[in-house]
C-alpha atoms as a PDB file:
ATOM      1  CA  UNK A   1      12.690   2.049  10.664  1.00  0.00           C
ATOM      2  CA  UNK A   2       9.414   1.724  12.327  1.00  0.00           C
ATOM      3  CA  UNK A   3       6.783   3.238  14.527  1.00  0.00           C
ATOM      4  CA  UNK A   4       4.296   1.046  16.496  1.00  0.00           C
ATOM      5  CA  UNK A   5       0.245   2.293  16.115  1.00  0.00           C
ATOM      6  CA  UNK A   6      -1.780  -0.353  17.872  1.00  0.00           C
ATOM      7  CA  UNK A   7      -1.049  -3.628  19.953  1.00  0.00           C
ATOM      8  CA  UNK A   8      -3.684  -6.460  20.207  1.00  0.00           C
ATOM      9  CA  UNK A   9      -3.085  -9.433  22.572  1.00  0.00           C
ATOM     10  CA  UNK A  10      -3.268 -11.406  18.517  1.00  0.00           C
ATOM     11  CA  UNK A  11      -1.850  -8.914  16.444  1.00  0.00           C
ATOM     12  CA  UNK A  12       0.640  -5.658  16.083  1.00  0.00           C
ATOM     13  CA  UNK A  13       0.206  -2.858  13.428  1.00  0.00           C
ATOM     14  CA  UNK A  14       3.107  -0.290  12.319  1.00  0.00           C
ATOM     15  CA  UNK A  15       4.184   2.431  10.021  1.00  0.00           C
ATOM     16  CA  UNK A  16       6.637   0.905   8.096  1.00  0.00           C
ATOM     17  CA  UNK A  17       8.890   3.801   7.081  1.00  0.00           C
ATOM     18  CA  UNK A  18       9.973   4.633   3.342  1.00  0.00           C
ATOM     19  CA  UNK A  19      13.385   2.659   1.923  1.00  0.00           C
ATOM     20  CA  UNK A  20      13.363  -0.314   4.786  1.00  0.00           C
ATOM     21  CA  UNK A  21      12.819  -3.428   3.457  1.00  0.00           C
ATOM     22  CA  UNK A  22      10.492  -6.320   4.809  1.00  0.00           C
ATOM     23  CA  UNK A  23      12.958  -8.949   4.574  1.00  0.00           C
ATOM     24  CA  UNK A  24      16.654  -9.097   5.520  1.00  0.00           C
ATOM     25  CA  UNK A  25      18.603  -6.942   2.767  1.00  0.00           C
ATOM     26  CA  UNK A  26      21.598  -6.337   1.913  1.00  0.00           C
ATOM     27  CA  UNK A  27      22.894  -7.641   5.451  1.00  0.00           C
ATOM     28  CA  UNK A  28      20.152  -5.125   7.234  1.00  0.00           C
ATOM     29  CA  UNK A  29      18.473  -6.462  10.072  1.00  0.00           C
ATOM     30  CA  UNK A  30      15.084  -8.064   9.616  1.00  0.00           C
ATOM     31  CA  UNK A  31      12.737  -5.604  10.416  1.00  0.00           C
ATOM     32  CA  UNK A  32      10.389  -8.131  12.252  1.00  0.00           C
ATOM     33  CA  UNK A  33      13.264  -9.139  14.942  1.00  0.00           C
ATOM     34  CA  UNK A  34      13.609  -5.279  15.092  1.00  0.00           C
ATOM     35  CA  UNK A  35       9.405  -4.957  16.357  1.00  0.00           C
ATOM     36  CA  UNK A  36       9.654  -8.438  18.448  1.00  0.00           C
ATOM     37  CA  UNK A  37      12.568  -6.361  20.524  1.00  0.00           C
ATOM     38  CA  UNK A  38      10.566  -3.508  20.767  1.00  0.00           C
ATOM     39  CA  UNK A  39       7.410  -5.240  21.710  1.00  0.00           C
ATOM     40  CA  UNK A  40       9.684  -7.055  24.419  1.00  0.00           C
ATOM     41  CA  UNK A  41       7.922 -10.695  23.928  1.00  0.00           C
ATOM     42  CA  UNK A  42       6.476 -13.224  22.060  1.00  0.00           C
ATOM     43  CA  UNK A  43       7.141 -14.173  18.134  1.00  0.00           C
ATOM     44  CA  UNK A  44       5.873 -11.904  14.799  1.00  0.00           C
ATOM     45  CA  UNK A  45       4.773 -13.616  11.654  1.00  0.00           C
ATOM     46  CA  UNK A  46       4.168 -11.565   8.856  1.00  0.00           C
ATOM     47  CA  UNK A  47       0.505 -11.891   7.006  1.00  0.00           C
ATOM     48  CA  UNK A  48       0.901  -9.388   4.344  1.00  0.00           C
ATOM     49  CA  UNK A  49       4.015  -7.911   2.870  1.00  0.00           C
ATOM     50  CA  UNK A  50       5.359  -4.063   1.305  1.00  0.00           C
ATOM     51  CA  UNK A  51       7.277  -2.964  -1.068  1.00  0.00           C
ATOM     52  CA  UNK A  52      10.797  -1.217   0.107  1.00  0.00           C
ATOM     53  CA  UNK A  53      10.104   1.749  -1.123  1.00  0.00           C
ATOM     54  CA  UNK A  54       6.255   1.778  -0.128  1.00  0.00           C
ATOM     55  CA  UNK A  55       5.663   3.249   3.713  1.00  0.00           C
ATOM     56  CA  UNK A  56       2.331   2.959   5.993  1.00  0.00           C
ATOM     57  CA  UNK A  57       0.669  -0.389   7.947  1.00  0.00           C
ATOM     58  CA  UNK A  58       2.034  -3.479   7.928  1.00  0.00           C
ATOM     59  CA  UNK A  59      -0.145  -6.322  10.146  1.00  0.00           C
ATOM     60  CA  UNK A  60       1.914  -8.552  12.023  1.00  0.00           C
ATOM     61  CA  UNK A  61       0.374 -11.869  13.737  1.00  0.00           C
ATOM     62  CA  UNK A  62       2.092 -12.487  17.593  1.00  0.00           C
ATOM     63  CA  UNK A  63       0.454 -16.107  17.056  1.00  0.00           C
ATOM     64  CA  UNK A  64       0.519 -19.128  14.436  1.00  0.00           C
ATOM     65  CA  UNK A  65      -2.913 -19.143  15.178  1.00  0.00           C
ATOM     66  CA  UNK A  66      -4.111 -15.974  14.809  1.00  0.00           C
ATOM     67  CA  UNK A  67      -1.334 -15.513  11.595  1.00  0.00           C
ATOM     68  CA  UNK A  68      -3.438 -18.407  10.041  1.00  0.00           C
ATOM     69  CA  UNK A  69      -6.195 -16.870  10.274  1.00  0.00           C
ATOM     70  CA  UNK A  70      -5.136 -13.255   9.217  1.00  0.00           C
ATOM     71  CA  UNK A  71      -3.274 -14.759   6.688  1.00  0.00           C
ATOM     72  CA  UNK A  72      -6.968 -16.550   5.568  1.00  0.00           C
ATOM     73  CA  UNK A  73      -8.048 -13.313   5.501  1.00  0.00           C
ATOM     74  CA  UNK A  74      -6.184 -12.053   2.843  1.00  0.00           C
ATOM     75  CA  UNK A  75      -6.426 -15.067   0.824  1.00  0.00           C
ATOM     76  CA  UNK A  76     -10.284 -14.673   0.914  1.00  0.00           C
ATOM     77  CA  UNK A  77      -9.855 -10.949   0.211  1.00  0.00           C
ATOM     78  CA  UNK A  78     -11.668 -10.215   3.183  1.00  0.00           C
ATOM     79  CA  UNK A  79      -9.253  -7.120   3.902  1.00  0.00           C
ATOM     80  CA  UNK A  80     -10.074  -3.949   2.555  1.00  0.00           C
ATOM     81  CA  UNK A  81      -6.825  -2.315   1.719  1.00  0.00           C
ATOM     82  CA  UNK A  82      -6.376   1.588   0.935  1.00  0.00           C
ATOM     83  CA  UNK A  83      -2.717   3.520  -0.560  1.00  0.00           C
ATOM     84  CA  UNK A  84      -2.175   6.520  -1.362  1.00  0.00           C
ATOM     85  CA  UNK A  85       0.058   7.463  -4.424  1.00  0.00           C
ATOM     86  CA  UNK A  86       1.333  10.535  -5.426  1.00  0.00           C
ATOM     87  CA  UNK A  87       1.588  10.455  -9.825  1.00  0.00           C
ATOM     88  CA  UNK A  88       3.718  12.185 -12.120  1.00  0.00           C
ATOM     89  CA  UNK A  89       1.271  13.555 -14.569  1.00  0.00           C
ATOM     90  CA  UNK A  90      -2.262  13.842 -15.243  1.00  0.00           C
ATOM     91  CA  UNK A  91      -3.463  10.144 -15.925  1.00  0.00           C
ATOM     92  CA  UNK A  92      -5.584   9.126 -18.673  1.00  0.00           C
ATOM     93  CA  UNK A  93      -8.791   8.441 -16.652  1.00  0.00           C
ATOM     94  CA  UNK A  94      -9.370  10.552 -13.410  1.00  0.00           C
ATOM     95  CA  UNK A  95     -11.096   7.491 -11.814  1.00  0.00           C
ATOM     96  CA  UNK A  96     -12.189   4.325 -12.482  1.00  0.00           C
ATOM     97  CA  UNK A  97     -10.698   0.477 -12.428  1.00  0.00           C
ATOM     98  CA  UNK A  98      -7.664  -0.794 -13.804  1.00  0.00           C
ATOM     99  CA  UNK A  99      -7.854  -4.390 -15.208  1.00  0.00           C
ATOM    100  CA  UNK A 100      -5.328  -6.541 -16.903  1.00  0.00           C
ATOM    101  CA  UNK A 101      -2.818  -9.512 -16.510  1.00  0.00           C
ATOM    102  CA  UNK A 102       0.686  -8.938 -15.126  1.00  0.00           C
ATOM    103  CA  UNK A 103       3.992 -10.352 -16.596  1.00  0.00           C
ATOM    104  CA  UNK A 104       7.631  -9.470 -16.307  1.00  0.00           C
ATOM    105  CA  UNK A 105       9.486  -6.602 -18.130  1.00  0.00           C
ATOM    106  CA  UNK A 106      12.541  -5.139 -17.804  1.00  0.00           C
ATOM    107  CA  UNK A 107      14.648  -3.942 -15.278  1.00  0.00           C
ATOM    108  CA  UNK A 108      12.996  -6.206 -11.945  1.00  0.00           C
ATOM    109  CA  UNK A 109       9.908  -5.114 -13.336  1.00  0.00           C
ATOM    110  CA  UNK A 110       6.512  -5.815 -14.311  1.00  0.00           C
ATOM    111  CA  UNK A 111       3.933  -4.286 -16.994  1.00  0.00           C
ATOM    112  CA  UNK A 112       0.304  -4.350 -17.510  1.00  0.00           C
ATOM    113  CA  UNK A 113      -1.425  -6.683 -20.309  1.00  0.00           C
ATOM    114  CA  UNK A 114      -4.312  -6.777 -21.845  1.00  0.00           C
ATOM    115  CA  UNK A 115      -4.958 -10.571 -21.047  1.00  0.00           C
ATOM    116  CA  UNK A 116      -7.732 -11.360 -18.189  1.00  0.00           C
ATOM    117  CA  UNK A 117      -6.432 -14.987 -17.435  1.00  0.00           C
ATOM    118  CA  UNK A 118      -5.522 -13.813 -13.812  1.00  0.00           C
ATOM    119  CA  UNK A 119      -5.669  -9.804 -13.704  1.00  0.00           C
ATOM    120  CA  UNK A 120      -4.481  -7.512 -11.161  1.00  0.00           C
ATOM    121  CA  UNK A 121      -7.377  -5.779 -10.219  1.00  0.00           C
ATOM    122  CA  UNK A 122      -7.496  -2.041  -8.639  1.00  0.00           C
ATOM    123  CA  UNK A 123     -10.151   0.459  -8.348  1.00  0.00           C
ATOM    124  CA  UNK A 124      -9.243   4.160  -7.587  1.00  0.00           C
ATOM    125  CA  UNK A 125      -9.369   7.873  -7.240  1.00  0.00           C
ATOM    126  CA  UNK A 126      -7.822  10.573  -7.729  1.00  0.00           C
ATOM    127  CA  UNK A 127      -7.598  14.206  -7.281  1.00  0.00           C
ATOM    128  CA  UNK A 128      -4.952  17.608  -8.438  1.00  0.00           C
ATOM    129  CA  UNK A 129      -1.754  17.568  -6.891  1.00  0.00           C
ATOM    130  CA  UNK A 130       1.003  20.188  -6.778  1.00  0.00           C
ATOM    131  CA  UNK A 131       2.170  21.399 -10.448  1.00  0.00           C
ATOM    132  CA  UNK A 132       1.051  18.684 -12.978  1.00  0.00           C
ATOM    133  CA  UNK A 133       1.104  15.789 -10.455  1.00  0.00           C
ATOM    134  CA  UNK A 134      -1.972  13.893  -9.297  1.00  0.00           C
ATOM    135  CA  UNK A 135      -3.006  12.659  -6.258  1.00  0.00           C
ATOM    136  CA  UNK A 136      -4.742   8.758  -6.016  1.00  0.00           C
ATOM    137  CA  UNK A 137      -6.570   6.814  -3.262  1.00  0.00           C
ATOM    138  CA  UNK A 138      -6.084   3.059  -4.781  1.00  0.00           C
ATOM    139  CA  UNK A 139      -8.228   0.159  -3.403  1.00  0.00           C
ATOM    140  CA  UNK A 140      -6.386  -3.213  -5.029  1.00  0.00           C
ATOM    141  CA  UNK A 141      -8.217  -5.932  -5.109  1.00  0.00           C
ATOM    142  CA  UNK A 142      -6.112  -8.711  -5.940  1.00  0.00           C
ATOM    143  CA  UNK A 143      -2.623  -8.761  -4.469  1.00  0.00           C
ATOM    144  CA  UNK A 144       0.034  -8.761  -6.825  1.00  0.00           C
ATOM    145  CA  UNK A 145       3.590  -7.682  -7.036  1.00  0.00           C
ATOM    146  CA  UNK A 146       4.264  -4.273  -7.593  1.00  0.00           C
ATOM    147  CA  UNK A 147       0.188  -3.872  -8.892  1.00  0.00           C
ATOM    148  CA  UNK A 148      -0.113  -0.137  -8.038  1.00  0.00           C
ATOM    149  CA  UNK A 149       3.072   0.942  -8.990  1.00  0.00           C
ATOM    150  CA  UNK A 150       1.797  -0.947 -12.585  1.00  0.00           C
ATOM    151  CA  UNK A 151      -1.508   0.162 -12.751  1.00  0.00           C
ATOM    152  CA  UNK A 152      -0.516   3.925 -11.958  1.00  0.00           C
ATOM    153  CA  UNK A 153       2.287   3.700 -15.148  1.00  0.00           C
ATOM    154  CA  UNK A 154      -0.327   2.215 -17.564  1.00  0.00           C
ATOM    155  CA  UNK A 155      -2.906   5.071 -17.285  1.00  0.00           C
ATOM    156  CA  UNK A 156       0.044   7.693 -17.622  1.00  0.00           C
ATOM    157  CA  UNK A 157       0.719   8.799 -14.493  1.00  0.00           C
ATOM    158  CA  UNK A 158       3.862   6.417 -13.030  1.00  0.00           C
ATOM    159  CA  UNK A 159       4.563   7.413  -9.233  1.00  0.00           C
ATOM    160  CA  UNK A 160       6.480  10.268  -8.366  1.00  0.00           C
ATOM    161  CA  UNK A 161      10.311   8.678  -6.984  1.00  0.00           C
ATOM    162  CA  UNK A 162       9.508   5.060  -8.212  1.00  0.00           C
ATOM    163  CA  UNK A 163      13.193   4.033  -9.186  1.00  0.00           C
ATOM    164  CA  UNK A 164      11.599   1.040 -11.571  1.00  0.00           C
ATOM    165  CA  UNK A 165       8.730   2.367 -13.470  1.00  0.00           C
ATOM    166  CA  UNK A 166       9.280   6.442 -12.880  1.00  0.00           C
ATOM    167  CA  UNK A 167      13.601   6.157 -13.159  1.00  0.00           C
ATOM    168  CA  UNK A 168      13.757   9.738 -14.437  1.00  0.00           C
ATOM    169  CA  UNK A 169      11.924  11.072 -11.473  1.00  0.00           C
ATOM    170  CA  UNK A 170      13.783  12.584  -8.663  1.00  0.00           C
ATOM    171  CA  UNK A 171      12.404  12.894  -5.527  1.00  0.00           C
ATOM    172  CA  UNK A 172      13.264  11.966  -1.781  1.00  0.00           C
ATOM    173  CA  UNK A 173      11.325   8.633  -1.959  1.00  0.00           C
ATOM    174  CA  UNK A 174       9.084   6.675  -3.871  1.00  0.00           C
ATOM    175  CA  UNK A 175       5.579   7.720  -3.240  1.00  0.00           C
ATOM    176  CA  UNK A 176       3.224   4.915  -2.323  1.00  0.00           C
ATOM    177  CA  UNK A 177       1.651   4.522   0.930  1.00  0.00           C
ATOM    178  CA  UNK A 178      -0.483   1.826   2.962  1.00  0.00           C
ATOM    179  CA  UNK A 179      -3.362   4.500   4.191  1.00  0.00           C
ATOM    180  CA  UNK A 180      -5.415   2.190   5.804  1.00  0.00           C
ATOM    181  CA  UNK A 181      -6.667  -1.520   6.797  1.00  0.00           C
ATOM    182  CA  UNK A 182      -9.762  -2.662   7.199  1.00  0.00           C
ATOM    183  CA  UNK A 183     -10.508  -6.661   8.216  1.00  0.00           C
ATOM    184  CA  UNK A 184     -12.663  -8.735  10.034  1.00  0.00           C
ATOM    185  CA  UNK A 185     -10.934 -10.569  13.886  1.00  0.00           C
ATOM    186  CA  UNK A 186     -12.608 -12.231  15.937  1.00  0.00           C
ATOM    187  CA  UNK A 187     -15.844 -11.571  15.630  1.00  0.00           C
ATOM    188  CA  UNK A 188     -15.604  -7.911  15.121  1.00  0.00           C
ATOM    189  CA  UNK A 189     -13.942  -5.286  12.007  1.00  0.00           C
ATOM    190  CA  UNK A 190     -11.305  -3.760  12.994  1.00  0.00           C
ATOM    191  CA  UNK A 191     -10.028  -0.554  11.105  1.00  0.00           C
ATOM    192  CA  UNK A 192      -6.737   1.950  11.060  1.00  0.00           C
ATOM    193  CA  UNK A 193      -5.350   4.534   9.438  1.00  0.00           C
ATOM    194  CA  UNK A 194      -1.649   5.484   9.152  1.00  0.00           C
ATOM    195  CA  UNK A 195      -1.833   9.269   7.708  1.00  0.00           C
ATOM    196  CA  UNK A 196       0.955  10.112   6.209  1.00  0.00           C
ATOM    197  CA  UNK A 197       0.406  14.156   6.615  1.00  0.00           C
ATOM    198  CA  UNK A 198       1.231  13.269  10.298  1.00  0.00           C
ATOM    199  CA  UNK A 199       4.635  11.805   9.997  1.00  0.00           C
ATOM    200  CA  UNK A 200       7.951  13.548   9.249  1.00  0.00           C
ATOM    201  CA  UNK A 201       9.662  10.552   8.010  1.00  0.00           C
ATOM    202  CA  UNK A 202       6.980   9.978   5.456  1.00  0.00           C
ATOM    203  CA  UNK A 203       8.099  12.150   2.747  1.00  0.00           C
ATOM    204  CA  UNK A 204       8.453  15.396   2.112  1.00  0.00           C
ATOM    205  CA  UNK A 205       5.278  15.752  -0.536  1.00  0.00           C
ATOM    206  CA  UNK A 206       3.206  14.491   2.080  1.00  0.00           C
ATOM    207  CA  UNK A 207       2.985  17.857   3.540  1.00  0.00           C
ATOM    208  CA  UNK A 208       2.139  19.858  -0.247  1.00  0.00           C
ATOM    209  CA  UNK A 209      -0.896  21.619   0.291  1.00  0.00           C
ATOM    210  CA  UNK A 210      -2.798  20.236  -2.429  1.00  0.00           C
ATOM    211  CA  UNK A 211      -1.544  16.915  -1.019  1.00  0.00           C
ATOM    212  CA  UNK A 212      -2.724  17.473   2.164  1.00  0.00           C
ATOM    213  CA  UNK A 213      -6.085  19.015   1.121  1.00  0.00           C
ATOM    214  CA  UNK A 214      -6.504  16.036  -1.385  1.00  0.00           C
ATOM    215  CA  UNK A 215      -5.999  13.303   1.435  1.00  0.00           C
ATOM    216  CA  UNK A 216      -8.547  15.139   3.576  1.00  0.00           C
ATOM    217  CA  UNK A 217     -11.452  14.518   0.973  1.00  0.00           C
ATOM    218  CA  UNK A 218     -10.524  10.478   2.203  1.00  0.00           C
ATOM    219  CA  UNK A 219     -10.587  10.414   5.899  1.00  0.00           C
ATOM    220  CA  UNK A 220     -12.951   7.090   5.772  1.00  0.00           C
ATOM    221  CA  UNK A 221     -11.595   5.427   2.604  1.00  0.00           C
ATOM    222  CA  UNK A 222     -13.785   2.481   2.898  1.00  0.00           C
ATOM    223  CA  UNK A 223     -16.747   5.204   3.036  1.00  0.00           C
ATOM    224  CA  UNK A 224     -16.051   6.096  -0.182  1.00  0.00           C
ATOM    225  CA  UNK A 225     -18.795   5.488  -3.511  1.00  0.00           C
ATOM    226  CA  UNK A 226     -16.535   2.173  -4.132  1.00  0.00           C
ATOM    227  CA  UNK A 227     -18.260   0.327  -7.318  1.00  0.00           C
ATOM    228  CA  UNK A 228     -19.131  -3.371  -6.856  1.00  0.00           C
ATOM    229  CA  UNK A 229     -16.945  -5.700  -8.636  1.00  0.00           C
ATOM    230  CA  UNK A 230     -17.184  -8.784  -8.980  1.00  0.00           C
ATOM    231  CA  UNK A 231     -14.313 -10.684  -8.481  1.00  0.00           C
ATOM    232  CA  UNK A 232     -13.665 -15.296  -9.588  1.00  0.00           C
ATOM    233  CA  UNK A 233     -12.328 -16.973  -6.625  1.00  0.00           C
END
């Protein structure tokens, strides 16, 4: 369900695994009474939130306090967040930024517009993968539902095992992962990485070697040529 990667006396970070959800689900057990029992103390509040289907960090707050304040954090866009993606097919732009307001489709789903009223923002890029499929580093930054799984579909290359925007691809999961975190606590930045090369339970792709050579070219995502944008608050 979960492996544990760093405890702070404020805050807990883990590798959520592929297919568990975030919230109680179909009678599962929440996942955050599931890390307060492993911890052994104290209560969890969530300040950020992942798909089902995506894997990687998850930030948890073991304070109202210091949850306010994380949670601020992402408000503020203050946190830098990386995923990886594996794609389908070759996209129509290699890199780049992908712009445009969300609304609701079909299906649960969501798809891209062309409206700027209140876009989903994401920057990213991307690399070969094994036969036809391609291999992105995405930095969102706005925080929208669903808004890589979107962006990925409306440049042509929907992710590999996404059961809502990919439904004729077959694969052992769907392939988004959190990569990395990057925010300020305290006084001081704090970053992690959760690579997914490194964990069985992460998916079998993980471990392609184009995949794995790919993810190696982004060992200090935030050190990457990121273009300024600027963003309205």
């Amino acid at each position: 369900m979960f492996r544990i990667l760093f405890v702070h006396s404020d805050f807990v970070l883990i590798h959520k695994y592929p297919g568990v959800s975030v919230h109680k689900d179909d009678g599962e057990t929440m996942l955050v009474h599931e890390i307060r029992q492993a911890l052994g103390s104290g209560p969890l509040y969530l300040v950020h939130r992942l798909d089902k289907m995506t894997s990687g960090l998850l930030l948890l707050a073991r304070s109202a306090e210091a949850a306010r304040i994380l949670s601020t954090c992402f408000a503020e866009r203050m946190v830098e967040k990386y995923y990886l993606a594996i794609g389908s097919k070759k996209p129509k732009k290699k890199q780049g930024l992908i712009c445009g307001d969300m609304v609701r489709s079909r299906r649960s789903g969501w798809m891209l517009t062309t409206g700027q009223s209140n876009p989903a923002i994401t920057q990213f890029f991307s690399t070969a993968g094994e036969d036809g499929e391609r291999l992105f580093i995405c930095r969102p930054l706005t925080g929208k539902t669903h808004q890589i799984r979107v962006a990925l579909k409306s440049i042509g290359s929907a992710i590999v095992g996404d059961s809502i925007y990919n439904s004729s691809s077959e694969a052992d999961r769907g392939y988004l992962h959190a990569y990395a975190l990057k925010f300020p606590y305290a006084g001081e930045w704090h970053s992690f990485i959760c690579d997914p090369r490194t964990d069985d339970v992460a998916g079998d792709k993980w471990q392609e070697p184009a995949i794995i050579r790919g993810i190696g070219l982004w060992s200090e995502p935030w050190s990457l040529n990121w273009p300024e944008v600027k963003l309205k608050r």
